[in-house]
Protein backbone atom coordinates (compact mmCIF):
# COMPACT_ATOMS: atom_id res chain seq x y z
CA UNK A 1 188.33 127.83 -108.91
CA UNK A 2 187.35 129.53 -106.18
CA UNK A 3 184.32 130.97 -104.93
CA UNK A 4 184.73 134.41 -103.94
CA UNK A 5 181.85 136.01 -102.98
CA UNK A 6 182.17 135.78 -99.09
CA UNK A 7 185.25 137.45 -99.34
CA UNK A 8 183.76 140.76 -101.44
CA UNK A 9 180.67 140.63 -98.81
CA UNK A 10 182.94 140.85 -95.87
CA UNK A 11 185.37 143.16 -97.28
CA UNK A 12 182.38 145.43 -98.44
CA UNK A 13 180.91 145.16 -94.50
CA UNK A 14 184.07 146.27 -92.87
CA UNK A 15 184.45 149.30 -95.49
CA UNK A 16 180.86 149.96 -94.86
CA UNK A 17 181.76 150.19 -91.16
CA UNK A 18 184.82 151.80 -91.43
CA UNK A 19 183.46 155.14 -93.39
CA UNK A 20 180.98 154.82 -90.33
CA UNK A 21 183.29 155.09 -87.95
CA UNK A 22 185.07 157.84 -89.42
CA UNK A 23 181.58 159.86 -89.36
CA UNK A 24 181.26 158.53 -85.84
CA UNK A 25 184.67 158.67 -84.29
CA UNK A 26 183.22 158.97 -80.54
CA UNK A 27 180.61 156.06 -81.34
CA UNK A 28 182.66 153.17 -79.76
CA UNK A 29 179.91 150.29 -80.83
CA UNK A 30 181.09 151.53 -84.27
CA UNK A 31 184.73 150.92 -83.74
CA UNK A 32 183.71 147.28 -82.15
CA UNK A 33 182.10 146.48 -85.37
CA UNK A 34 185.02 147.50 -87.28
CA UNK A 35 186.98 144.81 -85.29
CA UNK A 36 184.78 142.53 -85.63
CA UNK A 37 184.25 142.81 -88.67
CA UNK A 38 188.35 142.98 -89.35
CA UNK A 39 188.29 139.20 -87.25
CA UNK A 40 186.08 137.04 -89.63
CA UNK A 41 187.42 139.84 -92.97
CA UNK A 42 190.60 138.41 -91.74
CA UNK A 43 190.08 134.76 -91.53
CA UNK A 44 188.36 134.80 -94.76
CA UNK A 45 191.68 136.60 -96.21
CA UNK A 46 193.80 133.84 -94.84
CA UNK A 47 191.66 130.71 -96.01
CA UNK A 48 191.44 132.11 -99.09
CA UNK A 49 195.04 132.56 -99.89
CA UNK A 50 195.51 129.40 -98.32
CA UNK A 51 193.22 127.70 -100.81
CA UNK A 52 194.54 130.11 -103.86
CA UNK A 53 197.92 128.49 -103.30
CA UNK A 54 196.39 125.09 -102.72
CA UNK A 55 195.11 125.27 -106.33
CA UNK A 56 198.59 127.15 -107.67
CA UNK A 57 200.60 124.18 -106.35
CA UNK A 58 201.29 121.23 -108.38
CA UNK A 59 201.59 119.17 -104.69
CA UNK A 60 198.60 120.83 -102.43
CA UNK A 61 200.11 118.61 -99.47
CA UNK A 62 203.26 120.71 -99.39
CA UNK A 63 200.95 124.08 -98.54
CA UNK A 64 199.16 122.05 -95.71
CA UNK A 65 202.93 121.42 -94.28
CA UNK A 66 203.93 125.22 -94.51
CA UNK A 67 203.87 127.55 -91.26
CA UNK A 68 202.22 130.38 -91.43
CA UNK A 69 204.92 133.09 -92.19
CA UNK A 70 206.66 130.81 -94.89
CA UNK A 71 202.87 130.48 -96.69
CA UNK A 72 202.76 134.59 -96.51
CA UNK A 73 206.26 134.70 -97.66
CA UNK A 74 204.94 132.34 -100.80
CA UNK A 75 202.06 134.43 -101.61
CA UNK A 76 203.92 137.61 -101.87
CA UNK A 77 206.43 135.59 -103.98
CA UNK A 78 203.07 134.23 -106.61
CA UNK A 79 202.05 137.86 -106.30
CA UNK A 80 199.18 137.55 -104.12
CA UNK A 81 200.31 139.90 -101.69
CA UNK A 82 202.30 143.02 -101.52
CA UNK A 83 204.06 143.12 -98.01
CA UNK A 84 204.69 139.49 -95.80
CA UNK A 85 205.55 141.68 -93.08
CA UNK A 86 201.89 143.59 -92.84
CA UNK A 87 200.63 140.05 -92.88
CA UNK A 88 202.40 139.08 -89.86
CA UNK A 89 201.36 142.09 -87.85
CA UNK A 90 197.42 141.40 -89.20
CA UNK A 91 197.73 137.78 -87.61
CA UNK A 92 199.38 139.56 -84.39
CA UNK A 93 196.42 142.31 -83.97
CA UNK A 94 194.00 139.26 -84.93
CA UNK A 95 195.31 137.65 -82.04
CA UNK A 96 195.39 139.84 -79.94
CA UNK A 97 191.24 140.58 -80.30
CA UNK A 98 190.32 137.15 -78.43
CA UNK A 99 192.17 138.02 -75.11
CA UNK A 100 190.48 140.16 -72.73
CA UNK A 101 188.95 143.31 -73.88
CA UNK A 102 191.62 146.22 -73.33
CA UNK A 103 190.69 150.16 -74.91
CA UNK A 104 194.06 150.21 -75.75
CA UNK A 105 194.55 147.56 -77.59
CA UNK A 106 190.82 147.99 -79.06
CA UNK A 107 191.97 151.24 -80.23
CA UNK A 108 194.93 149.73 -82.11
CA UNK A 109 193.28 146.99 -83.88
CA UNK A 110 191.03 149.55 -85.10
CA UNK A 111 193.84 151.36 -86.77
CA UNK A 112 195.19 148.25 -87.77
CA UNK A 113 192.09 147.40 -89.94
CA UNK A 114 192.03 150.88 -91.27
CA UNK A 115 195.54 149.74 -92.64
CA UNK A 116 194.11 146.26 -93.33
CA UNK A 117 190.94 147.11 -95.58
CA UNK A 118 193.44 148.44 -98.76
CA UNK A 119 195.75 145.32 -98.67
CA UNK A 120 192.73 143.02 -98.41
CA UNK A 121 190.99 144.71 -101.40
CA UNK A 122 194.16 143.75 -103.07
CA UNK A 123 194.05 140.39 -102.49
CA UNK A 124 190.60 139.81 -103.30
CA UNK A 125 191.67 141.82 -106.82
CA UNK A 126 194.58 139.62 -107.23
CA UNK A 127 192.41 136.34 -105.90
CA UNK A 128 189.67 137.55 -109.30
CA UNK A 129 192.33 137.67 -111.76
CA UNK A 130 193.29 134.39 -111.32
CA UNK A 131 189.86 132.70 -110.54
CA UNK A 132 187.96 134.12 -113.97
């Protein structure tokens, strides 16, 4: 079973930061928590879908062996996730945040985790039903 609280308190800080920020759309230390916040909201996301299908499987081993987009293609197939394909471009802005600071790309992670926020809540929903 696993433990999900973490997850809710990380999702609840970057939704907490992200009505901010739409208060405060000038206030860039705002939008640099909302990435921030998306990085570790993120990680959590992945480990814990990771783990969800580590329990689902009836050989654990075979998820460790998996690349990353087959494992998102296998959680939208267990109906963990909705779309594979706004995983992979989560992982891609994700990335992109620990290369050298650039506004522009800032600016699109930020809209990225606007996007993110909804599809994370549904994880975490989908993560509760099966971990009553």
């Amino acid at each position: 079973m696993l433990e999900l609280t973490s997850l809710e308190k990380a999702l609840s800080s970057l939704e907490q930061a992200i009505v901010r920020s739409q208060r405060e759309p000038m206030d860039e230390e705002v939008r640099d928590s909302v990435i921030q916040r998306f990085e570790y909201s993120y990680e959590l996301s992945w480990k814990m879908l990771k783990r969800q299908l580590e329990i689902d499987s009836p050989t654990p081993v075979s998820i460790d062996a998996m690349g990353f987009k087959e494992m998102i293609r296998e959680s939208a197939e267990r109906g963990l996730i909705n779309n594979p394909e706004s995983w992979f471009e989560y992982r891609r802005q994700r990335n992109m945040t620990s290369h050298a600071y650039n506004e522009a790309k800032a600016k699109q992670v930020y809209k990225t985790a606007l996007v993110f926020i909804q599809d994370a809540k549904t994880l975490l929903q989908n993560l509760k039903q099966r971990n009553v």
